[in-house]
PDB file of N, CA and C in Angstrom:
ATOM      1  N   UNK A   1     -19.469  10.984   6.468  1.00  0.00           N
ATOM      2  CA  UNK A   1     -18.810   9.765   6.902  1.00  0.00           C
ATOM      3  C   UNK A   1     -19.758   8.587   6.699  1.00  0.00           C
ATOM      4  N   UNK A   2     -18.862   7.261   6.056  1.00  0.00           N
ATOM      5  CA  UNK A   2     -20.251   6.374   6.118  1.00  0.00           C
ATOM      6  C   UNK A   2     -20.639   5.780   7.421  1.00  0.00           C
ATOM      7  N   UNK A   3     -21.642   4.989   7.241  1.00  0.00           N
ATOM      8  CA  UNK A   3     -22.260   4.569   8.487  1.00  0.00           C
ATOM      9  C   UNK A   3     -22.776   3.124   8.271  1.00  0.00           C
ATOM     10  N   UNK A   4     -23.053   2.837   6.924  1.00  0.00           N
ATOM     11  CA  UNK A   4     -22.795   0.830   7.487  1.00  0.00           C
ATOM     12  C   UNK A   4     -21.589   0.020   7.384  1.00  0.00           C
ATOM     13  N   UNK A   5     -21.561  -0.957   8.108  1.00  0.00           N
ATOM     14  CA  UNK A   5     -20.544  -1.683   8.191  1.00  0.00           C
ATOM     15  C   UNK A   5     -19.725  -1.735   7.769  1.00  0.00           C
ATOM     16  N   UNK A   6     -20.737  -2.086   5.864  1.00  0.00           N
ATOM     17  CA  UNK A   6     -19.766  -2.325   4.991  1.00  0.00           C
ATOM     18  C   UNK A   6     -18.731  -1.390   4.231  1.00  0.00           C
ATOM     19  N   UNK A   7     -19.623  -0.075   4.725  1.00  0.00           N
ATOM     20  CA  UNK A   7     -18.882   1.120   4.123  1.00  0.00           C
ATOM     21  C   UNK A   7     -17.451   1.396   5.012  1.00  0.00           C
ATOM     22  N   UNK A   8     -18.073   1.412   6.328  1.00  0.00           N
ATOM     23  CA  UNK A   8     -16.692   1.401   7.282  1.00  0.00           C
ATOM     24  C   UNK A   8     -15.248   0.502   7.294  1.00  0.00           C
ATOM     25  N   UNK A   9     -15.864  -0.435   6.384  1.00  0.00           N
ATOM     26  CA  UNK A   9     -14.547  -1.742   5.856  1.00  0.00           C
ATOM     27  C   UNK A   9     -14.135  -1.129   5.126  1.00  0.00           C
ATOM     28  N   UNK A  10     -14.553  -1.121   4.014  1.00  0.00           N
ATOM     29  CA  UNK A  10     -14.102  -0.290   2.755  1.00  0.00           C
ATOM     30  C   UNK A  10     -13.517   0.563   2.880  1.00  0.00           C
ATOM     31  N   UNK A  11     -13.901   2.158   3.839  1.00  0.00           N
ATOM     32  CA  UNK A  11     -13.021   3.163   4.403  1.00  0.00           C
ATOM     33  C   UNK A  11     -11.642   2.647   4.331  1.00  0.00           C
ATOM     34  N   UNK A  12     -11.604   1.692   5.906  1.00  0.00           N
ATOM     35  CA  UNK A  12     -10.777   1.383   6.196  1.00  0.00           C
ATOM     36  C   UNK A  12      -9.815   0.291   5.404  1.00  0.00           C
ATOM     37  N   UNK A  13      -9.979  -0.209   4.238  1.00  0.00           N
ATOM     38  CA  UNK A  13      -9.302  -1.219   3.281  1.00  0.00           C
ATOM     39  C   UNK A  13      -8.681  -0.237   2.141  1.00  0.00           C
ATOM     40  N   UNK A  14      -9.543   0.787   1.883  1.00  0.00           N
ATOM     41  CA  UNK A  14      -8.942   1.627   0.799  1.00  0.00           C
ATOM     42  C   UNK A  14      -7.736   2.546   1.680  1.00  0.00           C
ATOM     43  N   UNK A  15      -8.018   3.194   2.611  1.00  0.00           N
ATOM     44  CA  UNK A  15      -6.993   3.623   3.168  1.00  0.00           C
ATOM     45  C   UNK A  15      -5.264   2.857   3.228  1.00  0.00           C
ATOM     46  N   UNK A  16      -5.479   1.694   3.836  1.00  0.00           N
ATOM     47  CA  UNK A  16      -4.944   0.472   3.706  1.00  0.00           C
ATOM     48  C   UNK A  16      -3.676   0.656   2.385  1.00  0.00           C
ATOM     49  N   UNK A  17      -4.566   0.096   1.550  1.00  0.00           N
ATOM     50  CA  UNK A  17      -4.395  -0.132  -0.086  1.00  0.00           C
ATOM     51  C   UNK A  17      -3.572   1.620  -0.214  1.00  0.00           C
ATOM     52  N   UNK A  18      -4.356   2.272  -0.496  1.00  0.00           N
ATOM     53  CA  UNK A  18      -3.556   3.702  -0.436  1.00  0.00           C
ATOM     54  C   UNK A  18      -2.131   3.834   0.198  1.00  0.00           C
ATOM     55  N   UNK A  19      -1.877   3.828   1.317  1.00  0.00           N
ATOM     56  CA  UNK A  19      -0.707   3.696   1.708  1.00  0.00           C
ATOM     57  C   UNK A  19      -0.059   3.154   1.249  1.00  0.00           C
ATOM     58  N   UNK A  20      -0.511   1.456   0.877  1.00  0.00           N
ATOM     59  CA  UNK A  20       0.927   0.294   0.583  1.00  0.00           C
ATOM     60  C   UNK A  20       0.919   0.690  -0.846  1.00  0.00           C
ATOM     61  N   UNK A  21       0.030   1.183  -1.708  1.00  0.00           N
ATOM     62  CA  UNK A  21       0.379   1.893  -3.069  1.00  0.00           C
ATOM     63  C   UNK A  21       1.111   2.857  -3.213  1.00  0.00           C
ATOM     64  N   UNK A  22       1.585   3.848  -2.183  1.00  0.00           N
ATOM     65  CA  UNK A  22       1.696   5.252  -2.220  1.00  0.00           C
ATOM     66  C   UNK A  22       3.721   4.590  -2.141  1.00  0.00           C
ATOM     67  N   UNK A  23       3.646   3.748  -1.185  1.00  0.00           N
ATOM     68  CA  UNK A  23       4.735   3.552  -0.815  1.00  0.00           C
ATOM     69  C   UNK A  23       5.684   2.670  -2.251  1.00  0.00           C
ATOM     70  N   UNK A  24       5.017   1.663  -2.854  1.00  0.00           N
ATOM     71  CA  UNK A  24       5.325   0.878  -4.014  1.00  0.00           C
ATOM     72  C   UNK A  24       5.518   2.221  -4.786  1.00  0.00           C
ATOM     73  N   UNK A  25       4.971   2.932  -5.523  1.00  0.00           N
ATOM     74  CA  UNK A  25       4.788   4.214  -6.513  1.00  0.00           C
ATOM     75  C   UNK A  25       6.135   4.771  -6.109  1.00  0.00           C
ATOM     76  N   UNK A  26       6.784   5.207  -4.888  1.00  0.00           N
ATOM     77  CA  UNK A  26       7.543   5.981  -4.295  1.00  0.00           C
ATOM     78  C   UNK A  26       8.732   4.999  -5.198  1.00  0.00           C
ATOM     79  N   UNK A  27       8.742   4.292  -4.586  1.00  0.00           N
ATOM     80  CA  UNK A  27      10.071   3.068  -4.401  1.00  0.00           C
ATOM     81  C   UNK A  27      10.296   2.534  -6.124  1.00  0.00           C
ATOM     82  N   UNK A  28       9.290   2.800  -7.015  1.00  0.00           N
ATOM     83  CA  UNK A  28       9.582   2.332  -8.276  1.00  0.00           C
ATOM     84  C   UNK A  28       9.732   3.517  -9.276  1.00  0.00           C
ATOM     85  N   UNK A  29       9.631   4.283  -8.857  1.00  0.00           N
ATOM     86  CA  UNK A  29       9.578   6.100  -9.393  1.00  0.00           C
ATOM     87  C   UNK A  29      11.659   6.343  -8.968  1.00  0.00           C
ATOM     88  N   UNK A  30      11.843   5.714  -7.909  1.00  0.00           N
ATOM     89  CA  UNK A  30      12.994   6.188  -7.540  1.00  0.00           C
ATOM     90  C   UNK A  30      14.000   5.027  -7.972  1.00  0.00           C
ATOM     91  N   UNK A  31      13.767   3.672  -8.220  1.00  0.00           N
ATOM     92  CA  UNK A  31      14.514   2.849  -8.728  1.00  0.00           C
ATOM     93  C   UNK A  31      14.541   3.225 -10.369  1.00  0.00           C
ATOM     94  N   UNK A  32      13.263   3.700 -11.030  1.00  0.00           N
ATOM     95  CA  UNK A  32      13.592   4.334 -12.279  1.00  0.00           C
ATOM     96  C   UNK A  32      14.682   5.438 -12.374  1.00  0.00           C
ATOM     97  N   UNK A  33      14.721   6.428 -11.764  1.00  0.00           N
ATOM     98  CA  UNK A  33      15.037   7.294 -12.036  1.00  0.00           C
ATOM     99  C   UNK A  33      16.703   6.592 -11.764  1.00  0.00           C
ATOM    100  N   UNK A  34      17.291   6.197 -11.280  1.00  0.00           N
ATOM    101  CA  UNK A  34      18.638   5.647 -10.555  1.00  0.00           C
ATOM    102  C   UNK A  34      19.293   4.904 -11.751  1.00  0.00           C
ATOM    103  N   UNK A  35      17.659   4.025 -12.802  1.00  0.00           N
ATOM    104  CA  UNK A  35      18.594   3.435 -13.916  1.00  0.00           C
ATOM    105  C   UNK A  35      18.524   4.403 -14.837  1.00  0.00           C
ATOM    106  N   UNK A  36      17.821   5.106 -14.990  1.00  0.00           N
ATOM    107  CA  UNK A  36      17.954   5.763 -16.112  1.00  0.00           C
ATOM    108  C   UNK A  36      19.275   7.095 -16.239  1.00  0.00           C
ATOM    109  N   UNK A  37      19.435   7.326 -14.763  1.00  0.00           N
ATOM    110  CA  UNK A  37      20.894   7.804 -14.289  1.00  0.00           C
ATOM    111  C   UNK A  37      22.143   7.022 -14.399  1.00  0.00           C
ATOM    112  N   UNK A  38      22.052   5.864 -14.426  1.00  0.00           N
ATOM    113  CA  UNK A  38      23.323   4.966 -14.780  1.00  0.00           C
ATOM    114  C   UNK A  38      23.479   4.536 -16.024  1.00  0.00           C
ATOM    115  N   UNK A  39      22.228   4.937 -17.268  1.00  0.00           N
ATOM    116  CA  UNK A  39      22.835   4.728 -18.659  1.00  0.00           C
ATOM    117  C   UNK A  39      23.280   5.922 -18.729  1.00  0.00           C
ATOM    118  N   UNK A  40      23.116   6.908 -18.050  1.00  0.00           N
ATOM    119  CA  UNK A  40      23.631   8.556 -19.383  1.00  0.00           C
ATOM    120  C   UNK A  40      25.045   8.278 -18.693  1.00  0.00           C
TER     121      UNK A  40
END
C-alpha cells in the first residue's frame, strides 16, 4: 500500500477515474451494439 500523500491521491483519483470509465465503456459498448442491431 502506498504511504505518501501523493501516492494516496493518486490511489484514490485512479480508482475514481476507473469507475467513471468502467461505467462510459459499459454504456457505449451497449449503445453500439443496439445500432448495429437496428441496421440488420
Amino acid at each position: 500500500m502506498a504511504n505518501h500523500a501523493s501516492a494516496l491521491k493518486r490511489v484514490r483519483q485512479s480508482r475514481k477515474r476507473r469507475l467513471r470509465n468502467k461505467s462510459y465503456k459499459s454504456t457505449i459498448s451497449t449503445t453500439v451494439k443496439k445500432a448495429l442491431a437496428s441496421l440488420e
